[in-house]
N, C-alpha and C. Protein backbone atom coordinates (compact mmCIF):
# COMPACT_ATOMS: atom_id res chain seq x y z
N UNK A 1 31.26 -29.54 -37.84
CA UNK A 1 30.03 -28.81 -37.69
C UNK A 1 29.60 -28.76 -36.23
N UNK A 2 29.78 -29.90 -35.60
CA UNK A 2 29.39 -29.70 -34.38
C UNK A 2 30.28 -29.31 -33.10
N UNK A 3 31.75 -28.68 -33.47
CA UNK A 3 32.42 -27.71 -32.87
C UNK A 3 32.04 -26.21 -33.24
N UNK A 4 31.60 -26.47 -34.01
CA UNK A 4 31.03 -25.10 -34.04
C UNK A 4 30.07 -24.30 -33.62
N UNK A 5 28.75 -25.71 -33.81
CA UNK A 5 27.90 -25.32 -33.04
C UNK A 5 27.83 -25.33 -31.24
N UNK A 6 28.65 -25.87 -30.86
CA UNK A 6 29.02 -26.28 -29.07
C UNK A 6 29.78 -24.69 -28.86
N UNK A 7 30.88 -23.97 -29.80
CA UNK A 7 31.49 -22.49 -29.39
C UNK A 7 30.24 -21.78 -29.67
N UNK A 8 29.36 -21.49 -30.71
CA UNK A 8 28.44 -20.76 -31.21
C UNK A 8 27.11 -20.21 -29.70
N UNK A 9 26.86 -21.78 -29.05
CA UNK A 9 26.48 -21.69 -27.94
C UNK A 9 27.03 -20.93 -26.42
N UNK A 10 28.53 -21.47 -26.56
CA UNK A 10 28.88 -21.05 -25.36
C UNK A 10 29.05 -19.30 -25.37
N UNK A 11 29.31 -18.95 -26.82
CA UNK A 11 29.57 -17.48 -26.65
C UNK A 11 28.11 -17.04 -26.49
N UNK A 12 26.98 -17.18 -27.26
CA UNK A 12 25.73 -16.80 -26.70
C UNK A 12 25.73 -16.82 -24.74
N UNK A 13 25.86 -17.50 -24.51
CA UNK A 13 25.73 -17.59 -23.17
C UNK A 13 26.53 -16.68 -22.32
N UNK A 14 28.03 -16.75 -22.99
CA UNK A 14 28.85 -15.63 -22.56
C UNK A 14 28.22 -13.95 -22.58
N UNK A 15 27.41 -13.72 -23.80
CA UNK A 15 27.00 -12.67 -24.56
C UNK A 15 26.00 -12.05 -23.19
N UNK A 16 24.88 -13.39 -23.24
CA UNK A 16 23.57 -13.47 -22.63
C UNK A 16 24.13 -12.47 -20.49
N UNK A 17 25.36 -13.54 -20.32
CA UNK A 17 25.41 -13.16 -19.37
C UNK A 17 25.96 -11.54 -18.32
N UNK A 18 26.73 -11.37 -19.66
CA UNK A 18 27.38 -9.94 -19.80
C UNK A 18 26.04 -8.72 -19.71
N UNK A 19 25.17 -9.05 -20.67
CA UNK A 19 23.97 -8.29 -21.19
C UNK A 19 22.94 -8.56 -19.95
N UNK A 20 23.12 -9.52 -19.34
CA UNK A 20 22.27 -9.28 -17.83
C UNK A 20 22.56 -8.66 -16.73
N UNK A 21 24.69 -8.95 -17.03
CA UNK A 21 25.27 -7.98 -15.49
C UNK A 21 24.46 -6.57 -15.67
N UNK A 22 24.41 -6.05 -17.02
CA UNK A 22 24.28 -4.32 -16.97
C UNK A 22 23.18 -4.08 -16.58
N UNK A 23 22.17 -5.08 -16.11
CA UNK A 23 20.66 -5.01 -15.27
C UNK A 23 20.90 -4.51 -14.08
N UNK A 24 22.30 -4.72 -13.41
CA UNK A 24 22.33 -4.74 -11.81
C UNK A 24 22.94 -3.22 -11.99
N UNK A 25 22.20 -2.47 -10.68
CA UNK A 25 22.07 -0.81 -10.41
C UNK A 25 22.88 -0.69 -9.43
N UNK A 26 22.92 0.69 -9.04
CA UNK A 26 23.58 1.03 -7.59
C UNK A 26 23.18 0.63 -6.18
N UNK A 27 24.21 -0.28 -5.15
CA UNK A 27 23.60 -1.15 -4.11
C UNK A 27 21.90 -0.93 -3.83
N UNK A 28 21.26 -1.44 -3.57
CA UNK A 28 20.06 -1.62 -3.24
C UNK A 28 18.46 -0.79 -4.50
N UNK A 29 19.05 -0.87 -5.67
CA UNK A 29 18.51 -1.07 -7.05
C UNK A 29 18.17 -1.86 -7.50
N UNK A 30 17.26 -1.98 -8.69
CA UNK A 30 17.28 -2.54 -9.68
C UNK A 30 17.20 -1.69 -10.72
N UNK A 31 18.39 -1.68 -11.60
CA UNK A 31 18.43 -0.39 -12.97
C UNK A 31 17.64 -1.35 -14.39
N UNK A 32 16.71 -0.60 -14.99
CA UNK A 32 16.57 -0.89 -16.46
C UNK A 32 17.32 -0.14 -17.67
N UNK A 33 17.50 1.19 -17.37
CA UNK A 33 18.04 2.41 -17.86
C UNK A 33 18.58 3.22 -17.32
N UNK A 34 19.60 3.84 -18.09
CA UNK A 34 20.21 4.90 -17.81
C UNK A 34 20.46 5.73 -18.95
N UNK A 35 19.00 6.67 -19.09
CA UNK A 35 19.48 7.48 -19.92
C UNK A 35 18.41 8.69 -19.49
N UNK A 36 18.36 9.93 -20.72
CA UNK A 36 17.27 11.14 -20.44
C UNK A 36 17.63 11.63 -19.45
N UNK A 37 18.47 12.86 -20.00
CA UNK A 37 18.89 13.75 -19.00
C UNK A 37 18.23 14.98 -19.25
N UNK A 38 18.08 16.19 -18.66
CA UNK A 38 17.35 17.18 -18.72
C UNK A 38 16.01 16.57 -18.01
N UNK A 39 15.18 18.24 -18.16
CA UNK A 39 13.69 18.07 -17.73
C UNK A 39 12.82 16.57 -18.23
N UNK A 40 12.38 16.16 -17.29
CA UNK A 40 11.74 15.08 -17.23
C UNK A 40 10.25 15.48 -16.98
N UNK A 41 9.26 14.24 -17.98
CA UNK A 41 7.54 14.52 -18.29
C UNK A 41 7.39 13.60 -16.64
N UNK A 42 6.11 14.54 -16.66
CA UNK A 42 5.23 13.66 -15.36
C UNK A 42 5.26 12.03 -15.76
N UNK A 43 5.09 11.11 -15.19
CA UNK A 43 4.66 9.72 -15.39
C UNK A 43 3.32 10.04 -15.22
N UNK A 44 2.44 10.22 -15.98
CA UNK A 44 0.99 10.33 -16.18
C UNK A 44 0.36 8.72 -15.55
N UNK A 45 0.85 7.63 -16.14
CA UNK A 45 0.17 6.87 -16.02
C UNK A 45 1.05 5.68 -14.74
N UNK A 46 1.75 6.38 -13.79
CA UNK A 46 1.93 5.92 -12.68
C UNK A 46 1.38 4.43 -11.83
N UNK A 47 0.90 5.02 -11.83
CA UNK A 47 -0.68 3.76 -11.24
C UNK A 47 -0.55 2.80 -11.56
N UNK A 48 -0.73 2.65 -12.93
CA UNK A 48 -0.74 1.67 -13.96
C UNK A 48 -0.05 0.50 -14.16
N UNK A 49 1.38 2.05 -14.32
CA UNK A 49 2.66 0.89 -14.82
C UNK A 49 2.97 0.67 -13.20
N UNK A 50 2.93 1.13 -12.29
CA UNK A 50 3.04 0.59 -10.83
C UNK A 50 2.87 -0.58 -10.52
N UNK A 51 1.57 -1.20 -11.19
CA UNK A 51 1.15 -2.65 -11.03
C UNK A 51 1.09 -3.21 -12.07
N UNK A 52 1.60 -2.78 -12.79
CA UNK A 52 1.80 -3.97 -14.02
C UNK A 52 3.16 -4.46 -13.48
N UNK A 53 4.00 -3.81 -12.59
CA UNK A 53 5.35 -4.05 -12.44
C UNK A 53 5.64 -4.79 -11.24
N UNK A 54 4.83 -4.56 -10.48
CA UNK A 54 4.68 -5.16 -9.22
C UNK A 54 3.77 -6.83 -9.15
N UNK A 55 3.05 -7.12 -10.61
CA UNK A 55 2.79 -8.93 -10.62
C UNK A 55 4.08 -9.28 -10.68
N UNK A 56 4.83 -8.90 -11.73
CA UNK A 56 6.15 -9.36 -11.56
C UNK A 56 7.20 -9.36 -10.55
N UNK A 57 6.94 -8.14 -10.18
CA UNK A 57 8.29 -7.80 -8.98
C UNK A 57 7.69 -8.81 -7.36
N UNK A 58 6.97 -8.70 -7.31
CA UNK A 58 6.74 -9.41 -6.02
C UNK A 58 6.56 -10.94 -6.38
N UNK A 59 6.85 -11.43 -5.25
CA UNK A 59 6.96 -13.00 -5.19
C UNK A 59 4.96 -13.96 -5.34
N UNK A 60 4.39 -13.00 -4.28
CA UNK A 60 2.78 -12.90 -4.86
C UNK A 60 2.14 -12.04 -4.73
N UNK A 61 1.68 -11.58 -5.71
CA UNK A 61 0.86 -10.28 -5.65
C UNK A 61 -0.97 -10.39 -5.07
N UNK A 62 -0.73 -11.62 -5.11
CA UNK A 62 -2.11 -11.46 -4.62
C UNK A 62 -2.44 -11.53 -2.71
N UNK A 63 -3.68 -10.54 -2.62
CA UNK A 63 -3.46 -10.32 -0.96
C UNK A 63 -2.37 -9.39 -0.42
N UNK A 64 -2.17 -8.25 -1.03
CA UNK A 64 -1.02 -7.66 -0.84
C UNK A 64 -2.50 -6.90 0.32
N UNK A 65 -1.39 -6.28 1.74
CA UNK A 65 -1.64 -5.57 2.65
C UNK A 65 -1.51 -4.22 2.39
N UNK A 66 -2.03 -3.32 3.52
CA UNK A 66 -1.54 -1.85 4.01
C UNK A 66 -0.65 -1.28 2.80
N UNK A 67 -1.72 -1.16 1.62
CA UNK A 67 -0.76 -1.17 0.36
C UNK A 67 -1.08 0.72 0.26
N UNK A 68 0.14 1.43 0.39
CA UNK A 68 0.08 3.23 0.05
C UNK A 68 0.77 3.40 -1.29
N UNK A 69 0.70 4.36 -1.74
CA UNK A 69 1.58 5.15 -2.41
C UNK A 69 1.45 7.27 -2.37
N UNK A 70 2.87 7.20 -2.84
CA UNK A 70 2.91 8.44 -2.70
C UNK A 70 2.75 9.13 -4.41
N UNK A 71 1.90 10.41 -4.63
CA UNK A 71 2.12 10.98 -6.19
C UNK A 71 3.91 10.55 -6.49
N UNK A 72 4.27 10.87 -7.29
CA UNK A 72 5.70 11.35 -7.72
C UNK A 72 5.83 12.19 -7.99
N UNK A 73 7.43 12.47 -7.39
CA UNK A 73 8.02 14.02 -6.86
C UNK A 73 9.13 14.11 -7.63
N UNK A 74 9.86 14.81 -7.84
CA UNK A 74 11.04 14.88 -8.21
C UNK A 74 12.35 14.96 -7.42
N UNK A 75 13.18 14.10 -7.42
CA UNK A 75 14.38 13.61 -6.19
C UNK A 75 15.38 13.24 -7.54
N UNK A 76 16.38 13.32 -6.44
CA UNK A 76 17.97 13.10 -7.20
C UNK A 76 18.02 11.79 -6.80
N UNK A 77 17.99 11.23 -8.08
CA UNK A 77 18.58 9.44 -8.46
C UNK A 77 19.77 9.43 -9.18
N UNK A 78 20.50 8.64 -8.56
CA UNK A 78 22.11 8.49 -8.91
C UNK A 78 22.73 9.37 -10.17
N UNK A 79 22.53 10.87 -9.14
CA UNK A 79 22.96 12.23 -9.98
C UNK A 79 22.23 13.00 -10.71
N UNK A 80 20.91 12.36 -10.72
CA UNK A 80 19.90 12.65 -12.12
C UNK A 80 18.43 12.98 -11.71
N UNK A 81 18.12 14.06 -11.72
CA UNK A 81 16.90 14.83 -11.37
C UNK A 81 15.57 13.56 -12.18
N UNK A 82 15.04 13.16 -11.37
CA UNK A 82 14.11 11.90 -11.54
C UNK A 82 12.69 12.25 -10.26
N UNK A 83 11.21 11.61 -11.53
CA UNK A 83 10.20 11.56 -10.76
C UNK A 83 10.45 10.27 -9.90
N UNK A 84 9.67 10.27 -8.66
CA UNK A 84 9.63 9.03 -8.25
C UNK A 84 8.69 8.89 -7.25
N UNK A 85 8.07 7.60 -7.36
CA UNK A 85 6.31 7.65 -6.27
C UNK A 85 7.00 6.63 -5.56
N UNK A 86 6.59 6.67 -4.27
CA UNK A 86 7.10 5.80 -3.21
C UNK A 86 5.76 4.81 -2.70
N UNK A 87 5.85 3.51 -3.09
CA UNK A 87 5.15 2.93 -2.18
C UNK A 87 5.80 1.77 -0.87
N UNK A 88 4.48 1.74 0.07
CA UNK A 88 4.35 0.88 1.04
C UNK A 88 3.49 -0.10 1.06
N UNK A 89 3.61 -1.46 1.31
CA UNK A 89 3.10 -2.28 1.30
C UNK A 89 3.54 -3.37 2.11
N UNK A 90 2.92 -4.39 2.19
CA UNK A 90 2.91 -6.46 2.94
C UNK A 90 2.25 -7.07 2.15
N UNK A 91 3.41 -8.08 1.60
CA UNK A 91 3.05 -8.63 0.81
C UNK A 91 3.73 -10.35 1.39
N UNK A 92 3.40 -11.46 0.60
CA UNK A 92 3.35 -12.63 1.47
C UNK A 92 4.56 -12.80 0.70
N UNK A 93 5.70 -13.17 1.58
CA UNK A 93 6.88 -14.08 1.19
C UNK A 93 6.84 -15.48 0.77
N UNK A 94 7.85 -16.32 0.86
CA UNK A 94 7.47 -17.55 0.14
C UNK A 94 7.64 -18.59 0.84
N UNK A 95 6.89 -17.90 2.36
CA UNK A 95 6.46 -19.24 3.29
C UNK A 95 4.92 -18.91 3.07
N UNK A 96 4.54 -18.28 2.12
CA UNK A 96 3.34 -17.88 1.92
C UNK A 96 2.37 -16.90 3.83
N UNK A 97 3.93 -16.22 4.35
CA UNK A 97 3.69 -15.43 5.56
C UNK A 97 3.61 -13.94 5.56
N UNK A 98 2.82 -12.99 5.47
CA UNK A 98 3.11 -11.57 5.74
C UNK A 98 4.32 -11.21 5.98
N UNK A 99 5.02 -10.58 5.06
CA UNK A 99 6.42 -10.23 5.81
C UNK A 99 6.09 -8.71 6.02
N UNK A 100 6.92 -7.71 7.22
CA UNK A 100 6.40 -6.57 8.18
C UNK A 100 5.70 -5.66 6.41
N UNK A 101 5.63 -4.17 6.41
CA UNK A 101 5.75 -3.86 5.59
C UNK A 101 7.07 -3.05 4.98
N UNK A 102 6.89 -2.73 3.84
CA UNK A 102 7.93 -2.32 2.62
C UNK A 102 7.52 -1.24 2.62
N UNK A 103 9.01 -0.47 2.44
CA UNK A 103 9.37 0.95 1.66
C UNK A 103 9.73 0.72 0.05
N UNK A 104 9.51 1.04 -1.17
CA UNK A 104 10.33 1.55 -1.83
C UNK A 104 9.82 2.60 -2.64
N UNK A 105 11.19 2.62 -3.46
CA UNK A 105 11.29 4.33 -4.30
C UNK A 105 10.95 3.73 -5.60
N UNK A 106 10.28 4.43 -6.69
CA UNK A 106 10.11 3.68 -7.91
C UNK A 106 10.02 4.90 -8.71
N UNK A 107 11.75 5.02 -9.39
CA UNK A 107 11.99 6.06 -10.41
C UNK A 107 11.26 6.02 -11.99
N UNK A 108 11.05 7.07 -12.56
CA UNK A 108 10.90 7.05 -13.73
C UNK A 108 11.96 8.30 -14.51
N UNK A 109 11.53 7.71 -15.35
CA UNK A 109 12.73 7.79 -17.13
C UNK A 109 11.70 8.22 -18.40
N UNK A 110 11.88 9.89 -18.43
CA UNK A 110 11.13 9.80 -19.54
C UNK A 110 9.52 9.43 -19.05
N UNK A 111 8.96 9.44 -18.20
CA UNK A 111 7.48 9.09 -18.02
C UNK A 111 7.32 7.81 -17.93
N UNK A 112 8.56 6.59 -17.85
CA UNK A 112 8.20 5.17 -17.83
C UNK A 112 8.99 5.07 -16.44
N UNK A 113 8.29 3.90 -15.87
CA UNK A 113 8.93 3.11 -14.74
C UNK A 113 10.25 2.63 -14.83
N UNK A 114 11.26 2.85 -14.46
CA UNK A 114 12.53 2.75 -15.06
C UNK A 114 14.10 1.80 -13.61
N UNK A 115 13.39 2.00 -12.35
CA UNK A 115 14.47 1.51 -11.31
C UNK A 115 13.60 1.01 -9.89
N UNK A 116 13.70 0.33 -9.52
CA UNK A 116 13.20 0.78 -7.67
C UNK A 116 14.38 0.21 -7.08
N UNK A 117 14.32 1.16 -6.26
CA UNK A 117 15.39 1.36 -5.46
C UNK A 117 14.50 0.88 -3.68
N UNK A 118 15.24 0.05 -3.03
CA UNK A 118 15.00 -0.57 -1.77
C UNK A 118 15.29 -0.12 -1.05
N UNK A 119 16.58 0.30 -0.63
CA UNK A 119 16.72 0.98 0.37
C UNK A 119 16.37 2.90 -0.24
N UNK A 120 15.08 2.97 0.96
CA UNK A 120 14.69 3.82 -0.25
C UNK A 120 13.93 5.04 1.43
N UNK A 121 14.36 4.99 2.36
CA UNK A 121 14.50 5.52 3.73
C UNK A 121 14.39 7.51 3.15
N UNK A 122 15.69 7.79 2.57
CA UNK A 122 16.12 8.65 2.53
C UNK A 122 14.95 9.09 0.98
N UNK A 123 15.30 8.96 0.16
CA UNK A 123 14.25 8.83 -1.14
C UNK A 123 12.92 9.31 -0.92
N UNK A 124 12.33 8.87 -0.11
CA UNK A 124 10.73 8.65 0.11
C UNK A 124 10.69 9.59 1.59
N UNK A 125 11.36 9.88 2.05
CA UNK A 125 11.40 10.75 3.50
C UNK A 125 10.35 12.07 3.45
N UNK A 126 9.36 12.15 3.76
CA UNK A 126 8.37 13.16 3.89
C UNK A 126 7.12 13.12 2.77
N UNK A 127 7.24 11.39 2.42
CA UNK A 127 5.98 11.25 1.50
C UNK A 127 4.93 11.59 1.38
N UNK A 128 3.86 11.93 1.11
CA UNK A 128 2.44 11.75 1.30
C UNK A 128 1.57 10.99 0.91
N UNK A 129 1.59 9.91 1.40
CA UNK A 129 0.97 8.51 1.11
C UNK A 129 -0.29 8.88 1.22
N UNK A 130 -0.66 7.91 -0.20
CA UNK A 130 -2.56 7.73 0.34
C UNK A 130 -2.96 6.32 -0.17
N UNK A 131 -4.18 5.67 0.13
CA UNK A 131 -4.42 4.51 0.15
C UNK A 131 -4.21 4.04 -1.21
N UNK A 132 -3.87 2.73 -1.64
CA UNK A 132 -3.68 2.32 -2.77
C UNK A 132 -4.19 0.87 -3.15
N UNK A 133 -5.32 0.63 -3.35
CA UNK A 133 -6.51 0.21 -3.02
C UNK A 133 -6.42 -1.15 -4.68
N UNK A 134 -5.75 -0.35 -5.66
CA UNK A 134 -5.89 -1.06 -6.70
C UNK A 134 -4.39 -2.35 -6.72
N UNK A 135 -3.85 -2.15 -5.96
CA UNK A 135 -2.71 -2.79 -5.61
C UNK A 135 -3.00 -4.00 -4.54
N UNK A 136 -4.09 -3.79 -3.86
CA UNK A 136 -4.47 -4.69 -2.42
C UNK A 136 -5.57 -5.69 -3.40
N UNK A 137 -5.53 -5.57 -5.06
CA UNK A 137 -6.46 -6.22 -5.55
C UNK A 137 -5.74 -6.86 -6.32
N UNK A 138 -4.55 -7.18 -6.58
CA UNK A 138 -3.74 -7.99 -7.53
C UNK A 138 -4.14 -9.02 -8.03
N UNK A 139 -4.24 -9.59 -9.53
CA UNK A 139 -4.39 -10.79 -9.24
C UNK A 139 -2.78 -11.37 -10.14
N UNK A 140 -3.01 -12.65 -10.48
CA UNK A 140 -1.58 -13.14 -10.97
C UNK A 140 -1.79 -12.50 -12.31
């Protein structure tokens, strides 16, 4: 019984770890999905899921700086006609120091938040940022 349960484990883990590689996106990504092709809905609620995603994604969200974003536009993401709002921000690293500020691209799928992409230069090139005020208010 208890060889069984010791393989039963290790393949979970095997399973677990396979099912996390397919998280990792094209260099300087993070992919959740890849799907919904054709015309794509506005992300109506942008904003929203912006910072619901960003307690998590950043190391601390609270005291975030010179925090912009751009509406979302529609740009080609790895082949695939995708909205995407670009923000900028400084946010404290984990010497608890301002690090300069951040670019990124933050695709959506279907109207949900779906990738951000970091190196995101080319992506976000002719944004129109405006202040983003609900983001410089994070809390945990």
């Amino acid at each position: 019984m208890r060889l069984n349960l010791q393989n039963a484990i290790r393949a979970a883990g095997v399973l677990l770890s396979f099912g996390l590689s397919a998280c990792a996106g094209p260099s300087g990504s993070i992919a959740f999905t890849e799907s919904a092709s054709g015309p794509q809905p506005f992300p109506t609620n942008y904003r929203a899921d912006l910072l619901a995603f960003l307690r998590t994604y950043l190391n601390d969200p609270v005291g975030v700086r010179s925090a912009s974003v751009a509406e979302p536009v529609q740009r080609t993401v790895g082949g695939n006609m995708r909205y995407v709002a670009c923000i900028r921000y400084s946010a404290k690293d984990f010497n608890n120091r301002y690090a300069p500020v951040q670019e990124r691209g933050i695709a959506f799928v279907d109207g949900r938040l779906d990738r951000v992409v970091e190196n995101s230069a080319e992506l976000c090139a002719g944004a129109n940022y405006q202040p983003f005020p609900e983001m410089e208010k994070m809390t945990r």
